[in-house]
C-alpha atoms as a PDB file:
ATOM      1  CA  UNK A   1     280.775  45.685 109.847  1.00  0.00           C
ATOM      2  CA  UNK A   2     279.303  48.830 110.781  1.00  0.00           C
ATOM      3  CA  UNK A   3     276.546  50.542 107.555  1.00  0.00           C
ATOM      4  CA  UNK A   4     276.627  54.647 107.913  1.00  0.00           C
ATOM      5  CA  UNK A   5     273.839  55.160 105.744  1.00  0.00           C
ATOM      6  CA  UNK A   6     272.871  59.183 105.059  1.00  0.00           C
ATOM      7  CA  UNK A   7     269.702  59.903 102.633  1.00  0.00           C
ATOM      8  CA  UNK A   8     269.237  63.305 101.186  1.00  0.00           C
ATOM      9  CA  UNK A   9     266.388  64.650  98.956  1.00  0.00           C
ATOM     10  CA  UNK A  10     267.090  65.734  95.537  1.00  0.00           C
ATOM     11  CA  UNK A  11     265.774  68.887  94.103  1.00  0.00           C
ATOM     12  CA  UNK A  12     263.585  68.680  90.593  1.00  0.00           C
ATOM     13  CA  UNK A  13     265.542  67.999  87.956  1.00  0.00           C
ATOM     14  CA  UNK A  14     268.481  66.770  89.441  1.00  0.00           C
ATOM     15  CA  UNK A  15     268.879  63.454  87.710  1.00  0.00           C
ATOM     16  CA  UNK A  16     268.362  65.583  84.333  1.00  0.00           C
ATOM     17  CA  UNK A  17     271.341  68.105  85.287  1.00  0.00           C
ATOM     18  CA  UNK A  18     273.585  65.272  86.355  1.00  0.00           C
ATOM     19  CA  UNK A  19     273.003  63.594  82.414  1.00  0.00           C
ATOM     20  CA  UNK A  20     273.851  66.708  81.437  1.00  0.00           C
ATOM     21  CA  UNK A  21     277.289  66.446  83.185  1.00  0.00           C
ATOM     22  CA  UNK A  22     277.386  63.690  80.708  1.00  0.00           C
ATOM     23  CA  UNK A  23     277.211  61.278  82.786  1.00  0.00           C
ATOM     24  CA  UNK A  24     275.100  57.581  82.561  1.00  0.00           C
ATOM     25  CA  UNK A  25     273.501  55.049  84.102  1.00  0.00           C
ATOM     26  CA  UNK A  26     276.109  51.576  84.401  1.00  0.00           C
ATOM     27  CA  UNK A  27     273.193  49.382  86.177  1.00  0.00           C
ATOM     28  CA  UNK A  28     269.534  48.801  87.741  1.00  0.00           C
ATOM     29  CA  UNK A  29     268.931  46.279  90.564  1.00  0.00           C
ATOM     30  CA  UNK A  30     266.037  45.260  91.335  1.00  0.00           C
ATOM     31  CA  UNK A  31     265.721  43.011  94.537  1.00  0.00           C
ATOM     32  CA  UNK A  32     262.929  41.534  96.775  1.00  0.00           C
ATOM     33  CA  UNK A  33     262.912  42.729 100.501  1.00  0.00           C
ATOM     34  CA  UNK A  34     261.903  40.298 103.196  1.00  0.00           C
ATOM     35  CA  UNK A  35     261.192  41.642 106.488  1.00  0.00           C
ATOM     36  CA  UNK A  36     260.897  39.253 109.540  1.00  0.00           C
ATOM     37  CA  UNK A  37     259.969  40.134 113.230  1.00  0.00           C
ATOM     38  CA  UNK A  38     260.718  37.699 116.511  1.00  0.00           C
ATOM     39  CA  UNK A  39     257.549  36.695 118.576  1.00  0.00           C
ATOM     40  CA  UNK A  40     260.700  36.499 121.176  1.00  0.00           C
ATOM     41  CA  UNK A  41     261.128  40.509 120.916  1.00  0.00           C
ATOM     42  CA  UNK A  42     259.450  42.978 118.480  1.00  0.00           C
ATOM     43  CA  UNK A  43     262.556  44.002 116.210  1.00  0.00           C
ATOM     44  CA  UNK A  44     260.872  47.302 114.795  1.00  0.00           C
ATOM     45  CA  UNK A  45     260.563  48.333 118.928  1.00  0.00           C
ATOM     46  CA  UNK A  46     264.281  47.375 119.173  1.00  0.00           C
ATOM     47  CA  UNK A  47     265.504  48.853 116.053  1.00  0.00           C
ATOM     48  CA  UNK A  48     267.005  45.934 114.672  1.00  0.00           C
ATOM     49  CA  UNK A  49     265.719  44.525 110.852  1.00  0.00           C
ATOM     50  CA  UNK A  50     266.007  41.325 110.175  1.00  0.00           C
ATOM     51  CA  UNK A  51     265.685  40.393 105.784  1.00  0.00           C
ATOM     52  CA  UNK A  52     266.051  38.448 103.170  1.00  0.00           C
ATOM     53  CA  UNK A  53     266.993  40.072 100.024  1.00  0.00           C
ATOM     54  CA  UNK A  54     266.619  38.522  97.051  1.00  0.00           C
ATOM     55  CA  UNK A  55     268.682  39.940  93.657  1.00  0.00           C
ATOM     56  CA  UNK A  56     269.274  38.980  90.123  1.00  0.00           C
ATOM     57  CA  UNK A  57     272.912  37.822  91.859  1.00  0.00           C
ATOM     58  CA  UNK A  58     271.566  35.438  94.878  1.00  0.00           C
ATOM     59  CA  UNK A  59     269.974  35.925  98.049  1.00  0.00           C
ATOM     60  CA  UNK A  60     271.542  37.333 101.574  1.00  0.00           C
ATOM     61  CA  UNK A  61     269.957  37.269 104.652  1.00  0.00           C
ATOM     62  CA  UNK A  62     270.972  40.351 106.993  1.00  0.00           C
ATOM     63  CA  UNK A  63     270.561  41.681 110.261  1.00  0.00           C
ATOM     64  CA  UNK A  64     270.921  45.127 111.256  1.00  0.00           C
ATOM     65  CA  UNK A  65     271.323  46.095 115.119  1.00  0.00           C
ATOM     66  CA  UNK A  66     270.190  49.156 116.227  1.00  0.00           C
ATOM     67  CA  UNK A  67     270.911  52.538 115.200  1.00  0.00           C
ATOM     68  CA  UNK A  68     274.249  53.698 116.592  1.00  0.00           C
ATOM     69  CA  UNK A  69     273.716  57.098 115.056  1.00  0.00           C
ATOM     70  CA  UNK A  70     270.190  59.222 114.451  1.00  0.00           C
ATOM     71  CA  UNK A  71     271.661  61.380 111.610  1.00  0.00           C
ATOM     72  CA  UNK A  72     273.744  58.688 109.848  1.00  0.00           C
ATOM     73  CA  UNK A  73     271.422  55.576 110.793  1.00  0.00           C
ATOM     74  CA  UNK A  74     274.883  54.227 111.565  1.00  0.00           C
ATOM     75  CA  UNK A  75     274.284  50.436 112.386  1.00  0.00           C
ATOM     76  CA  UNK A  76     275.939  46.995 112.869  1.00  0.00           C
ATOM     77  CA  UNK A  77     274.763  44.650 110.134  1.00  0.00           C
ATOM     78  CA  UNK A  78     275.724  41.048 109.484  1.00  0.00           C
ATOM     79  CA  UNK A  79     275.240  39.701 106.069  1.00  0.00           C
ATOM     80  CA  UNK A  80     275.330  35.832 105.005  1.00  0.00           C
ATOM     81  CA  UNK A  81     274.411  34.482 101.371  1.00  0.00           C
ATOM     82  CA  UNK A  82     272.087  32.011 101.512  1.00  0.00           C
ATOM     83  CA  UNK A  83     271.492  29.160  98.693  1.00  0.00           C
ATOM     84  CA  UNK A  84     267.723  28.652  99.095  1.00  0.00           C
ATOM     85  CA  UNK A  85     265.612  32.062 100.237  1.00  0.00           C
END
């Protein structure tokens, strides 16, 4: 699977004129980030991430090759669920 991820900044007063729109919040996660390097080859020199994430729904451990794409941070990532994080 390939992640295209794009971030943009918001102006002020964004989230306020998008309620206004009408519309609403449906959820909040909150997870638990894991990072872990390699003493076999420095991942953040590579990068490549390697995590476990933890949510209210289970844990997944993911890796994430290197960026494919500087705008988009387009990436490879693999992502297993794990039973015990």
């Amino acid at each position: 699977m390939i992640e295209v991820e794009v971030k943009a900044r918001a102006e002020e007063g964004t989230k306020e004129r998008i309620a206004s729109l009408g519309a609403t919040p449906i959820q909040v996660e909150n997870h638990l980030d894991l990072y872990f390097n390699s003493p076999l080859r420095d991942l953040r020199t590579s990068d490549e991430a390697l995590r476990i994430r933890i949510k209210e729904d289970g844990a997944r451990l993911t890796y994430k090759g290197p960026r494919l794409d500087q705008k988009t941070k387009s990436r490879q990532e693999l992502t297993v669920k794990i039973d015990d994080p």
